[in-house]
Protein backbone atom coordinates (compact mmCIF):
# COMPACT_ATOMS: atom_id res chain seq x y z
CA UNK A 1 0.00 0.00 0.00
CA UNK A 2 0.84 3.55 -0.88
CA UNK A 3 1.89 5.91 2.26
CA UNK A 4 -1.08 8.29 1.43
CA UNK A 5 -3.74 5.58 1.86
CA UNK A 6 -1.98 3.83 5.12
CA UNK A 7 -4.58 4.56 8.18
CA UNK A 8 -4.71 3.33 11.91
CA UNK A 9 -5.88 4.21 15.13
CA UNK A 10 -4.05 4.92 18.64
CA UNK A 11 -5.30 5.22 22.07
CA UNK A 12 -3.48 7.78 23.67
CA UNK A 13 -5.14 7.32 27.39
CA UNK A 14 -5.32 10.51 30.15
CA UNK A 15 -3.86 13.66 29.98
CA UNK A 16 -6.40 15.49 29.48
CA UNK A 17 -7.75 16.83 25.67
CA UNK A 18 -5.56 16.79 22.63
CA UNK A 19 -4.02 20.19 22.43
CA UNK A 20 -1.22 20.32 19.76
CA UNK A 21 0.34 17.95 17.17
CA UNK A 22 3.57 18.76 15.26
CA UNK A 23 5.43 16.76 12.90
CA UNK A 24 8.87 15.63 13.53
CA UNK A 25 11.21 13.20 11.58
CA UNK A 26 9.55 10.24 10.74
CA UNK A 27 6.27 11.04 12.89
CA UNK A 28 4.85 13.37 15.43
CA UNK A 29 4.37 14.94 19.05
CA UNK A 30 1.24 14.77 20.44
CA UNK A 31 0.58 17.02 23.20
CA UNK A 32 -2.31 16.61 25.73
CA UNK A 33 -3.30 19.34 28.57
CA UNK A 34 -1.11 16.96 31.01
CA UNK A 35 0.95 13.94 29.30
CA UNK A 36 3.51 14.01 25.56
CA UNK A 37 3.14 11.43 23.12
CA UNK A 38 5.41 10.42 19.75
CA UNK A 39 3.88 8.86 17.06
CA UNK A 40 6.70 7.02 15.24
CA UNK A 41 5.93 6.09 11.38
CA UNK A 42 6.35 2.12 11.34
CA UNK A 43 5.07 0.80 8.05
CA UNK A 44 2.12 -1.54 7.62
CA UNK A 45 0.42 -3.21 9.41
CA UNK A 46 0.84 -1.10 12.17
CA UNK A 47 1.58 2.46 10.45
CA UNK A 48 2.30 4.01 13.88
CA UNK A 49 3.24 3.09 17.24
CA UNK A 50 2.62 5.64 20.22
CA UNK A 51 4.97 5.90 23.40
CA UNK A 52 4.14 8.42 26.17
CA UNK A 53 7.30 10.63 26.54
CA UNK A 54 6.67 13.10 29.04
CA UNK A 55 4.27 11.36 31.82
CA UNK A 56 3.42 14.36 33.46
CA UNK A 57 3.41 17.59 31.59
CA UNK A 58 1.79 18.78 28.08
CA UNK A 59 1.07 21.94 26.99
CA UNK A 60 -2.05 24.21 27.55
CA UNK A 61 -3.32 25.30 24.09
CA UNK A 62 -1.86 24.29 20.34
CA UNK A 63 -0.15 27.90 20.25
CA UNK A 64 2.14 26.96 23.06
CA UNK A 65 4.20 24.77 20.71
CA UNK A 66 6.28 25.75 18.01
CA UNK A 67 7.97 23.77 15.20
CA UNK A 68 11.81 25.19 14.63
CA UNK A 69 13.25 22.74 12.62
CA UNK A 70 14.59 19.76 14.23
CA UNK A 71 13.16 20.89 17.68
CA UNK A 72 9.69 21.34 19.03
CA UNK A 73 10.19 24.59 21.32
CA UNK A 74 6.99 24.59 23.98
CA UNK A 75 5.40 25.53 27.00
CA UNK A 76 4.42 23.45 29.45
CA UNK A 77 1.46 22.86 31.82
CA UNK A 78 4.22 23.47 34.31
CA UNK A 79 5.09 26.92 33.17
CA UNK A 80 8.38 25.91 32.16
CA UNK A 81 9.88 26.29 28.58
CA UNK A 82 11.05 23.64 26.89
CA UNK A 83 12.98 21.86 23.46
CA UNK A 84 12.50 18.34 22.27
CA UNK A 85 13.71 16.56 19.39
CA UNK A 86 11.27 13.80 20.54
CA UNK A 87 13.51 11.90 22.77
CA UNK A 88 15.24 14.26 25.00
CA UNK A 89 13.13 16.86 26.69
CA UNK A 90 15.55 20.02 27.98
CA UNK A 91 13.80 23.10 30.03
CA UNK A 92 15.33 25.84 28.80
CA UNK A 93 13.09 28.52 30.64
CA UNK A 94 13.89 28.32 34.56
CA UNK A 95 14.70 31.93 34.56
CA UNK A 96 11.96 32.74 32.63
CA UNK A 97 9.03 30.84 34.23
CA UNK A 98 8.61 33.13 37.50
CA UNK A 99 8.07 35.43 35.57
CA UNK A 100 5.68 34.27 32.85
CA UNK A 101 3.04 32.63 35.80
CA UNK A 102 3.35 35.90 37.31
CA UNK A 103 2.54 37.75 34.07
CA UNK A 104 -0.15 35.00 33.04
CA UNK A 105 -1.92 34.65 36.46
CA UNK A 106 -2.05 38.91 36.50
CA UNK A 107 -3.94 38.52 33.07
CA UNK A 108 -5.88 35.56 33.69
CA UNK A 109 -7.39 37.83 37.10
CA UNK A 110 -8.35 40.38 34.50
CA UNK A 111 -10.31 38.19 32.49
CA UNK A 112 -13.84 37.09 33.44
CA UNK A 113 -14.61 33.52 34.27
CA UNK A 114 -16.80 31.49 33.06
CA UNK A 115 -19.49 30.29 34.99
């Protein structure tokens, strides 16, 4: 079978809703509000397998993840900054996450809830 016709399914369990999905290599990154996920292109009869990479953190909305190339640049659930190239996750934003959930919690106070 041709690669544009191969189809499957994957259970990606908890974490929370899908909320990005960026192509890397071979496959993709799936991020959830709370859990990471690679899809890795496999072939028939498979076509992907999935592997949870990051147990514990995700990323909040689609817009919080960026493709650059090689690297997935996003932010976390944990309102730290960080690169993957779908293996190895590095936090690059320690000095920079104070500040952000400072910033983000004053803005979230201004906006009105929904009830």
């Amino acid at each position: 079978p041709a690669i544009s016709t191969q189809c499957n399914k994957a259970r990606l369990i908890g974490g929370g809703a899908i909320t990005g999905l960026i192509a890397l290599g071979d496959g993709f990154i799936v991020f959830k509000k709370n859990r990471s996920y690679k899809l890795d292109y496999v072939g028939s009869p498979e076509v992907f397998t999935s592997n949870e990479i990051l147990g514990d953190i995700g990323t909040p909305t689609g817009f919080s993840a960026v493709d650059i190339g090689d690297l997935i640049a996003f932010m976390g659930t944990d309102y730290n900054f960080y690169l993957t190239d779908g293996i190895q996750f590095t936090p690059i934003g320690d000095n920079l996450k104070d500040w952000f959930k400072n910033e983000l919690s004053e803005f979230i106070s201004f906006v009105p809830s929904k009830r």
